[in-house]
Protein backbone atom coordinates (compact mmCIF):
# COMPACT_ATOMS: atom_id res chain seq x y z
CA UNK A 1 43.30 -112.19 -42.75
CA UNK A 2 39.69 -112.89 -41.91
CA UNK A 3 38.11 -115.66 -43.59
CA UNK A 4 35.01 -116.20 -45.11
CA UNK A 5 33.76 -118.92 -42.23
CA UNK A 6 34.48 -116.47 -39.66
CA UNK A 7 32.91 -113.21 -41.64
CA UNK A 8 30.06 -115.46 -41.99
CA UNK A 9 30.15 -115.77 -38.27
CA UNK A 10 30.63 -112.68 -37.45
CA UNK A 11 27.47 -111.63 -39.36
CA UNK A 12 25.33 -114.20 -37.99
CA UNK A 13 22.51 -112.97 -35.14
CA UNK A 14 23.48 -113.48 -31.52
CA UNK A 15 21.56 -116.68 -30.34
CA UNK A 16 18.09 -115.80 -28.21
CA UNK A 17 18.77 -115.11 -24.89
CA UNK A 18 22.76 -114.10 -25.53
CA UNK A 19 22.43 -110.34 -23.86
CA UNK A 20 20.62 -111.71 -20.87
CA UNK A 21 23.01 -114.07 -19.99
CA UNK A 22 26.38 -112.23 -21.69
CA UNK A 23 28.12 -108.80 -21.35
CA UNK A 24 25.32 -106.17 -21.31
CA UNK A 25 23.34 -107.77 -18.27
CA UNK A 26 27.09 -107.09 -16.65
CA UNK A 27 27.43 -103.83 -17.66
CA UNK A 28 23.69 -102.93 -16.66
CA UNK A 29 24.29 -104.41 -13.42
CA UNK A 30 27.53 -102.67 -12.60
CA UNK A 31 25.62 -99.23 -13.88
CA UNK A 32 23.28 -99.43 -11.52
CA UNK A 33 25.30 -99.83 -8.29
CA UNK A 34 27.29 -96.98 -9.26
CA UNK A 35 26.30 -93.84 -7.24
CA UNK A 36 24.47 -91.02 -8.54
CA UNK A 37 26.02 -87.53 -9.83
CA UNK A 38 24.30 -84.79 -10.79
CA UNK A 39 25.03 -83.12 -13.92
CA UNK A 40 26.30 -79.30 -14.29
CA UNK A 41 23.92 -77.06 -13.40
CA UNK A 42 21.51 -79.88 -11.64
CA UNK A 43 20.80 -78.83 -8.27
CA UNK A 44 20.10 -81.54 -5.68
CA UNK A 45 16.59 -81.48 -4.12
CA UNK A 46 15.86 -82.13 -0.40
CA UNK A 47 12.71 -83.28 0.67
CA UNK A 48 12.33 -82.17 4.05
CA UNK A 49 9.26 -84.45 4.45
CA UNK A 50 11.83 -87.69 4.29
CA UNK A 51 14.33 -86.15 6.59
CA UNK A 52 12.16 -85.68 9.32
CA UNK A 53 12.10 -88.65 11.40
CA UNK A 54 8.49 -90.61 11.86
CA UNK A 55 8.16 -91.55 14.96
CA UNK A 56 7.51 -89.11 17.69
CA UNK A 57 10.52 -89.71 19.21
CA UNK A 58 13.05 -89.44 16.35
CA UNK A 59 10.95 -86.18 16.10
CA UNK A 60 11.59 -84.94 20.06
CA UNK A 61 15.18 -85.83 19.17
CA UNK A 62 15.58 -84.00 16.45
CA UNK A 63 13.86 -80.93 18.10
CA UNK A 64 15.65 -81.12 21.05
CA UNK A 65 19.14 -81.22 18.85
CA UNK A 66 17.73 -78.03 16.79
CA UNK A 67 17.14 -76.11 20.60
CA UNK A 68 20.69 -77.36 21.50
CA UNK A 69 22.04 -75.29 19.01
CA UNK A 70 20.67 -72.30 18.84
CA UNK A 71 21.12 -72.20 22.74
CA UNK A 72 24.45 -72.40 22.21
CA UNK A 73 24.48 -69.90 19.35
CA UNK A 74 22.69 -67.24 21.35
CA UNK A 75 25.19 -68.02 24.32
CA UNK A 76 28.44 -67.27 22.17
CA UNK A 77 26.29 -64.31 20.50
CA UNK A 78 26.00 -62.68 23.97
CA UNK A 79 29.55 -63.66 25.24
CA UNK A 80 30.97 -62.07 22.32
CA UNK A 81 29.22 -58.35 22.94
CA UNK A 82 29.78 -58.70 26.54
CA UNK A 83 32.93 -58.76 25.34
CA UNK A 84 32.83 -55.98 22.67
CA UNK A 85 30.84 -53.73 25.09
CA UNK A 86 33.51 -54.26 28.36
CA UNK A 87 36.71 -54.91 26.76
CA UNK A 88 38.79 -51.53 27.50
CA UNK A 89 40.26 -52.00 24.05
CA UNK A 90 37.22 -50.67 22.49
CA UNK A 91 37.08 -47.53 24.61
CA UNK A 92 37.34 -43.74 23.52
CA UNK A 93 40.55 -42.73 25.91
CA UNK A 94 40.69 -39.33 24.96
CA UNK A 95 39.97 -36.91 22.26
CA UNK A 96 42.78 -37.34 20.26
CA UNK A 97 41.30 -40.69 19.61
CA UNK A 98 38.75 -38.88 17.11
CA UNK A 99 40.24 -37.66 13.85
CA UNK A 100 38.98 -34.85 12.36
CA UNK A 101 38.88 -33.52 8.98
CA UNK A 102 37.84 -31.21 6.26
CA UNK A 103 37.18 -28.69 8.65
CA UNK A 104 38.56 -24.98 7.52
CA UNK A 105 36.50 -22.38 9.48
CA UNK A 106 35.23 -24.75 12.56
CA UNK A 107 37.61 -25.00 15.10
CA UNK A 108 38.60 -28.53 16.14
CA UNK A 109 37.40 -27.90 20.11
CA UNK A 110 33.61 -26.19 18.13
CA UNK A 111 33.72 -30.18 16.69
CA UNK A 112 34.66 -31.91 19.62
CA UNK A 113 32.35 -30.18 21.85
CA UNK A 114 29.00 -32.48 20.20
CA UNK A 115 31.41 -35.58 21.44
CA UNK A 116 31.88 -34.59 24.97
CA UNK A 117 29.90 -37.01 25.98
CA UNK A 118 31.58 -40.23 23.89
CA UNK A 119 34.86 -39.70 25.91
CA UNK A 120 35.60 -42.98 27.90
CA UNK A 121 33.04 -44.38 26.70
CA UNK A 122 32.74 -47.87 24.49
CA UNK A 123 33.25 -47.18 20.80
CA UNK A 124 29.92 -49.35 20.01
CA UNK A 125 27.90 -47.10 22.42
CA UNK A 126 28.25 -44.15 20.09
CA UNK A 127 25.34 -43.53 18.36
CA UNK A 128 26.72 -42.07 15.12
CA UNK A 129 23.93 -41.49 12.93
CA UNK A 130 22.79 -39.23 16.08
CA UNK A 131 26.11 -37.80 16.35
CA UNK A 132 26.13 -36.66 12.45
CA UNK A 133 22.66 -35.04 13.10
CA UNK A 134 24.57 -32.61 16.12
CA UNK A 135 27.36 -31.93 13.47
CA UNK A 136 24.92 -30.88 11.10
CA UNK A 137 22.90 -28.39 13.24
CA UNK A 138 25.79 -26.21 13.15
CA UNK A 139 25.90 -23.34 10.55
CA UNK A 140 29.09 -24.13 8.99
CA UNK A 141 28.54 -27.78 8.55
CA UNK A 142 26.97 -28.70 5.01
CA UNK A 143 27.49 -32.26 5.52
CA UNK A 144 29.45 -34.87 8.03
CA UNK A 145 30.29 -38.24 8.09
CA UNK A 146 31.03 -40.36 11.27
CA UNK A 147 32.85 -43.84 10.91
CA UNK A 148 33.96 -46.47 13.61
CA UNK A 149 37.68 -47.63 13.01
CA UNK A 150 38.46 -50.52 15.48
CA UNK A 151 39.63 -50.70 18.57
CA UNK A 152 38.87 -47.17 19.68
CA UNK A 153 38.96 -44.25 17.03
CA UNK A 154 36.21 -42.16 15.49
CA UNK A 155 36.63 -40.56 11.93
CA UNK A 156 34.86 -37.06 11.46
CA UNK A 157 34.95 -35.64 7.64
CA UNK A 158 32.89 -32.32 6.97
CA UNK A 159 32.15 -30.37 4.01
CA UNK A 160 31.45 -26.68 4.96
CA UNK A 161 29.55 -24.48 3.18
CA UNK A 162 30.41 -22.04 0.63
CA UNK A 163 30.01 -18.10 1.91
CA UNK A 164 28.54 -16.05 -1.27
CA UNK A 165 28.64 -12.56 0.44
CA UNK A 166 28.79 -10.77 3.29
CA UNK A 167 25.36 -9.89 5.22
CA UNK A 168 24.60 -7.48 8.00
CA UNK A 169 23.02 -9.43 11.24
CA UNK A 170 22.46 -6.37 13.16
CA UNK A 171 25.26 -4.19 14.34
CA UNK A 172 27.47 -7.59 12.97
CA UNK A 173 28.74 -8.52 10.11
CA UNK A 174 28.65 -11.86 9.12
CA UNK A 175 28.28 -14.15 6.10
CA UNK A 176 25.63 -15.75 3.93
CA UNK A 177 25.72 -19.09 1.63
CA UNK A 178 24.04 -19.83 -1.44
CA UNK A 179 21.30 -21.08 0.24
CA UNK A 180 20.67 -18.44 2.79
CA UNK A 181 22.09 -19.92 6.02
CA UNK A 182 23.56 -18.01 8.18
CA UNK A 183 26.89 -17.94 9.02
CA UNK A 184 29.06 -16.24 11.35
CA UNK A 185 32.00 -14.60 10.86
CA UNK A 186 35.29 -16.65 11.38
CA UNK A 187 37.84 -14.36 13.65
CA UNK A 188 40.68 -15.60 11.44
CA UNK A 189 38.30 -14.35 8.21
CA UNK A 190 39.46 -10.55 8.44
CA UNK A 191 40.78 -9.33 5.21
CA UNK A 192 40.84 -12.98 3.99
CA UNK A 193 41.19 -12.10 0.15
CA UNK A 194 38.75 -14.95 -1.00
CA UNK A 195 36.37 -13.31 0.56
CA UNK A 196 35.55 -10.48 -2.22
CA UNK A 197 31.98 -10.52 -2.48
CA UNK A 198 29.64 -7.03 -1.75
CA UNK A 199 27.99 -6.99 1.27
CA UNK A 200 24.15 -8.02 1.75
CA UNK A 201 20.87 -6.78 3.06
CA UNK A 202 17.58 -7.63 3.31
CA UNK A 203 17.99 -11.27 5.24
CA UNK A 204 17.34 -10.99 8.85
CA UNK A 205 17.31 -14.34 10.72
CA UNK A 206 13.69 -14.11 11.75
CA UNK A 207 13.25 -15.05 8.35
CA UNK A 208 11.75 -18.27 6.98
CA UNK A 209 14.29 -20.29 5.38
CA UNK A 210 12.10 -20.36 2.29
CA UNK A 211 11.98 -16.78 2.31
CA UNK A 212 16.04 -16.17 2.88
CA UNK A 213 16.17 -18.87 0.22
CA UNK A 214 13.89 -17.26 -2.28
CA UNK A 215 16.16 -13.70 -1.92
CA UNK A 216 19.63 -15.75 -2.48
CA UNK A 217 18.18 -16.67 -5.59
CA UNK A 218 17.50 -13.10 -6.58
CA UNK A 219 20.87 -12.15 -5.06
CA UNK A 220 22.51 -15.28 -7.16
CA UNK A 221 20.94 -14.11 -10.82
CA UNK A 222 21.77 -10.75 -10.43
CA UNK A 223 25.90 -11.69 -9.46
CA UNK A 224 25.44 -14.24 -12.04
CA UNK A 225 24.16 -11.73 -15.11
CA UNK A 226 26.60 -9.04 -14.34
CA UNK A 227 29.11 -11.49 -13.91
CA UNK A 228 28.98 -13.02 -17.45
CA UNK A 229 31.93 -14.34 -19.37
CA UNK A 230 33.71 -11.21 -20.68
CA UNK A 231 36.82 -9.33 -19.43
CA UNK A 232 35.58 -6.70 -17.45
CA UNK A 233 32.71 -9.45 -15.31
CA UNK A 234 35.48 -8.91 -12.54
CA UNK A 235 35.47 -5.19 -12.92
CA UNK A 236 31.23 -4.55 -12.67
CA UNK A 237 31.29 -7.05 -9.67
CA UNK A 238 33.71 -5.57 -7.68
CA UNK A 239 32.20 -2.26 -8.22
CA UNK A 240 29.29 -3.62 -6.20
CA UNK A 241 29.65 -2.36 -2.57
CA UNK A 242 26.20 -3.83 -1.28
CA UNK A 243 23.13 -5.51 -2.59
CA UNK A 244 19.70 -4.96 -1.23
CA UNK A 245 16.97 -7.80 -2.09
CA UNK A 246 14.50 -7.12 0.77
CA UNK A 247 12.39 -6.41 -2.30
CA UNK A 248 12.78 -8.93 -4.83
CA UNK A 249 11.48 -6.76 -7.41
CA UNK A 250 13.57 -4.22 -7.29
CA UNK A 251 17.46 -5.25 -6.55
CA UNK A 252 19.58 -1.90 -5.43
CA UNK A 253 23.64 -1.94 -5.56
CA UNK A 254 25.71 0.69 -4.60
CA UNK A 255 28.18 0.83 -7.16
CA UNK A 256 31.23 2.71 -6.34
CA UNK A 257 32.52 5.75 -8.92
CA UNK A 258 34.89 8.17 -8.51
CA UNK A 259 35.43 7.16 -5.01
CA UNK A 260 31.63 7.55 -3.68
CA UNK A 261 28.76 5.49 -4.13
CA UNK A 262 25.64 5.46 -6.36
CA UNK A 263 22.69 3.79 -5.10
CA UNK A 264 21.57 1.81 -8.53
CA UNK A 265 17.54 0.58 -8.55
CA UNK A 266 17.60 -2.61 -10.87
CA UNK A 267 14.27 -3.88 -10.75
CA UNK A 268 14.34 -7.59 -11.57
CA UNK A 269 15.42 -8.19 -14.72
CA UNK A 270 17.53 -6.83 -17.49
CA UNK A 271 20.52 -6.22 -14.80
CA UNK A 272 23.40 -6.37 -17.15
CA UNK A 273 21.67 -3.96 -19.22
CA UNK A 274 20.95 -1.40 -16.86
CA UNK A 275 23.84 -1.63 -15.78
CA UNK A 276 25.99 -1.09 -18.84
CA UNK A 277 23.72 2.05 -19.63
CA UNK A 278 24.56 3.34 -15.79
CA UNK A 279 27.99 3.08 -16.75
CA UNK A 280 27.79 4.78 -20.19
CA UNK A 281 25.54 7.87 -18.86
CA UNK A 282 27.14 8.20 -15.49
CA UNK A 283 30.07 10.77 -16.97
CA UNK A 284 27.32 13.22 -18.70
CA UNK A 285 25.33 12.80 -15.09
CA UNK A 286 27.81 13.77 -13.14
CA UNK A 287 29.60 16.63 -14.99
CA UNK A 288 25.60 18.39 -15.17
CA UNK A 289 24.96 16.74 -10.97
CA UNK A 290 27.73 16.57 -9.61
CA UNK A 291 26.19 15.57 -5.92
CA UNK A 292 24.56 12.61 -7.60
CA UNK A 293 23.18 10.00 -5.05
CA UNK A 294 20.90 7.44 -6.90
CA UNK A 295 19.85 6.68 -10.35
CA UNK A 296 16.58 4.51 -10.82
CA UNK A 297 17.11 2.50 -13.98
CA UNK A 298 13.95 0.24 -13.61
CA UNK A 299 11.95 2.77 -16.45
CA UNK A 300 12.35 2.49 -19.99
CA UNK A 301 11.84 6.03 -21.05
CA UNK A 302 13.15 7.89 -18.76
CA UNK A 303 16.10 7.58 -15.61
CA UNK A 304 14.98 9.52 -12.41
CA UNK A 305 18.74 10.96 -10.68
CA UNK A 306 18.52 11.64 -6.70
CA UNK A 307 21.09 14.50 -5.32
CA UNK A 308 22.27 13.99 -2.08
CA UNK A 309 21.17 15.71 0.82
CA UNK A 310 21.44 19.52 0.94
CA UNK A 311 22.43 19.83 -2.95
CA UNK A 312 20.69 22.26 -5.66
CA UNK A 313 19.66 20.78 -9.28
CA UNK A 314 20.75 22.64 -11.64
CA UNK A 315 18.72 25.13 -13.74
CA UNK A 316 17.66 23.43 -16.47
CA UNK A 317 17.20 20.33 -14.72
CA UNK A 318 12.95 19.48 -14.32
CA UNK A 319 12.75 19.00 -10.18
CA UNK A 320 9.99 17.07 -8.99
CA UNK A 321 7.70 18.07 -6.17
CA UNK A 322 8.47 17.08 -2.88
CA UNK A 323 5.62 15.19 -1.94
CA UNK A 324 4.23 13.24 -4.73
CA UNK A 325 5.30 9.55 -5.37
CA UNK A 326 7.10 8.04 -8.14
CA UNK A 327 5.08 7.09 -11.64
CA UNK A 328 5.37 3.02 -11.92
CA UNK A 329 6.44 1.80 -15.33
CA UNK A 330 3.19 1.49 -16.97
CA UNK A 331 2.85 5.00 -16.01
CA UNK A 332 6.51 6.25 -16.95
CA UNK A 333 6.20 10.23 -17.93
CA UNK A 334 6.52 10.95 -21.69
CA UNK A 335 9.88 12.64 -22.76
CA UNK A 336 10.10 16.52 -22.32
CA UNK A 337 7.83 16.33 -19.16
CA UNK A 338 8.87 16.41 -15.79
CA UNK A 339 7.98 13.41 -12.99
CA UNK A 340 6.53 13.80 -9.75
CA UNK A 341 8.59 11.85 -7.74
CA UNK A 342 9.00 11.52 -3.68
CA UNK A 343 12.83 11.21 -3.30
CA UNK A 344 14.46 8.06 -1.58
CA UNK A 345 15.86 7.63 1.92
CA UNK A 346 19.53 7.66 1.89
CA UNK A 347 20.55 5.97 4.69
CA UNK A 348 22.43 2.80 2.67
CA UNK A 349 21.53 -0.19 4.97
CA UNK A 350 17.69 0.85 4.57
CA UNK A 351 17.57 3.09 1.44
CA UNK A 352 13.68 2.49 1.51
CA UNK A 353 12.91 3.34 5.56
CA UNK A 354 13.23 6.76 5.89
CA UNK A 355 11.60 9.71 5.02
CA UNK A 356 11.90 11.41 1.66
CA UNK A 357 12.52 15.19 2.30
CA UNK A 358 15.95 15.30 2.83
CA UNK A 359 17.01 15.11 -1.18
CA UNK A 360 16.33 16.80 -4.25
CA UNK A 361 15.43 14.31 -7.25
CA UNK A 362 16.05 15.17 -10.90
CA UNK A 363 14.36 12.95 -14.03
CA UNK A 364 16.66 13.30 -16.92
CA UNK A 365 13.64 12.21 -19.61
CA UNK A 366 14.27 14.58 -22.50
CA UNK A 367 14.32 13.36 -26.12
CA UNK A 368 18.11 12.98 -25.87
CA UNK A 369 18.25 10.56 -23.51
CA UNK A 370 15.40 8.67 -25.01
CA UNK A 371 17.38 8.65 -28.20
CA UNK A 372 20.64 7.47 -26.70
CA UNK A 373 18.63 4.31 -24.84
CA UNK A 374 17.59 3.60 -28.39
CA UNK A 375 20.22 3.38 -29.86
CA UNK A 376 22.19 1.56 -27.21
CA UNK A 377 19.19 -1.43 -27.40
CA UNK A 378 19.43 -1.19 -31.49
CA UNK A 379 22.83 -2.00 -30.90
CA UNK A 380 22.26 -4.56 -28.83
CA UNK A 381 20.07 -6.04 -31.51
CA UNK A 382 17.11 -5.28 -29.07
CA UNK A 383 13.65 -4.34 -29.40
CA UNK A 384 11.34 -3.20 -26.06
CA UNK A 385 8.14 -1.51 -27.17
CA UNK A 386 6.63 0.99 -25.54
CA UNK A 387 4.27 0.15 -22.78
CA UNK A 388 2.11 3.18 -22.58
CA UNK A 389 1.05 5.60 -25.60
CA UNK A 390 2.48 8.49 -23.60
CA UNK A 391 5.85 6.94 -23.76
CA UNK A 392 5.98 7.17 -27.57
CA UNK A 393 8.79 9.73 -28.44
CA UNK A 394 7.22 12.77 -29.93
């Protein structure tokens, strides 16, 4: 036990002067010889100004050091692509030294041909951004990517693009993508069943892209509207033998029936429609005409019929003169009346070159009809007003 002299002690100041000469002028010595460490997340600061020698010769000998080294930098820099560039390791032997892939219609020799000129030649002399700007100049290619593997192989992927129908270039026939490029016909592409799309016209390659590009997106509403998600989309598409857009305002199909086809005028809107109405009248048009050639859906009052070349209408039927021009829609003939119509050209590719006196035209306007389109848009839960007084059913 402690006792009271030494608590007493114990309690008593240190005597003036103790620290100074004792233990804590020691351990404050022995602190500061000890070397300095910075703390987490202290960064150490150098002062560039201190490091850089005073005198002008520390300072030529610290330059000349500095030169030293990046000479001999640079020097192992250029040894090394001497080497690169010379070394036969790195060179493109032969062709099967370039892989290709995603490639379906192009031919491997169509690809190879852009990288005639990379044979035996250094792998690093290939200028590949270049070499993906060749690949993409051709039709078929989309999109390509060109990649160095070391030593001495080139990687080609494509993407190719998409065919949406087939289009007439000429006396060829060929194919078109959604974009309106032009593509030609692969020889291996005959009676390929994925390719079961109608055929196109109205894009000639004299065309402006812009333009060709404008028409696909006429050509790419109209699939897409009679397409739709019910079961018989497949059926009214593949009753589509050919598409005209050369005017964008009024689409034509020939829709096959009965093992001929109709020429159909669309217009530009309202396709699935129109086309469902074709499809419900066409019986009752062809039991009263049977040589029936074109119907012209784009009116809302009234459907002008076309015979083909040579045929009669029927009595009953109100023929149009042979000289005067179709009414627009504004203008559309009131039911009960007859329209003065010039008949269309029948030649399909052109169905709008040609002269008009080689077909008899027939309007089937009567109050009948007009009731039955009525009734077909009240069913549909739809509404079109008339757009001239004279269309007003009497």
């Amino acid at each position: 036990m402690t006792s009271v002299h030494e608590t007493q002690a114990l309690r008593e100041p240190a005597p003036a002067g103790a620290f100074q000469r004792g233990r804590f002028h020691d351990e404050e010595a022995s602190y500061e010889e000890e070397p300095y460490v910075p703390r987490r997340g202290e960064q150490m600061k150098f002062n560039w100004r201190t490091s850089v020698p005073k005198s002008v010769g520390g300072r030529i000998v610290a330059l000349s050091g500095g030169l030293l080294i990046l000479g001999a930098f640079t020097v192992a820099l250029a040894a090394v692509r001497h080497s690169l560039l010379h070394d036969e390791r790195f060179t493109i032997a032969t062709s099967s030294d370039i892989e290709i892939s995603g490639n379906e219609h192009l031919t491997r020799g169509q690809l190879l041909s852009v990288f005639g000129a990379d044979l035996e030649r250094n792998i690093f002399k290939v200028p590949l951004a270049e070499r993906r700007a060749d690949l993409e100049r051709l039709p078929w290619v989309q999109h390509a990517t060109v990649m160095r593997l070391l030593p001495n192989h080139l990687r080609i992927a494509i993407t190719e693009r998409t065919p949406v129908a087939f289009v007439r270039q000429g006396t060829q026939l060929g194919l078109v993508d959604a974009t309106g490029v032009l593509l030609d016909m692969p020889s291996e592409s005959a009676g390929d069943p994925h390719y079961s799309f109608p055929v196109l016209t109205g894009l000639n390659p004299e065309d402006q892209p812009a333009t060709r590009a404008a028409r696909m997106a006429v050509y790419a509403k109209f699939m897409k509207e009679l397409g739709g998600n019910d079961d018989a989309a497949k059926s009214r598409t593949d009753s589509l033998s050919e598409v005209d857009v050369s005017n964008p305002e009024d689409v034509k199909a020939l829709v096959a029936s009965g093992g001929s086809d109709i020429l159909v005028h669309f217009g530009d809107e309202q396709f699935l429609e129109r086309y469902n109405e074709f499809q419900q009248h066409l019986p009752e048009w062809r039991s009263q005409y049977p040589k029936l050639a074109s119907a012209d859906m784009r009116y809302e009052r009234q459907v002008v019929l076309e015979m083909a070349k040579g045929a009669d209408v029927p009595s009953g039927a109100p023929a149009a003169a042979p000289e005067a021009k179709p009414a627009p829609v504004a203008a559309a003939p009131a039911p009960g009346t007859s329209s003065v119509a010039k008949a269309a050209p029948r030649p399909v590719a052109h169905p709008v070159a040609h002269p008009a006196h080689e077909a008899s035209r027939a309007v089937i306007s009567h109050k009948l009809m007009a009731e039955k389109l009525a009734r077909a848009r009240a069913a549909a839960g739809k509404h079109v007003p008339p757009t001239h007084p004279s269309q007003v059913n009497q």
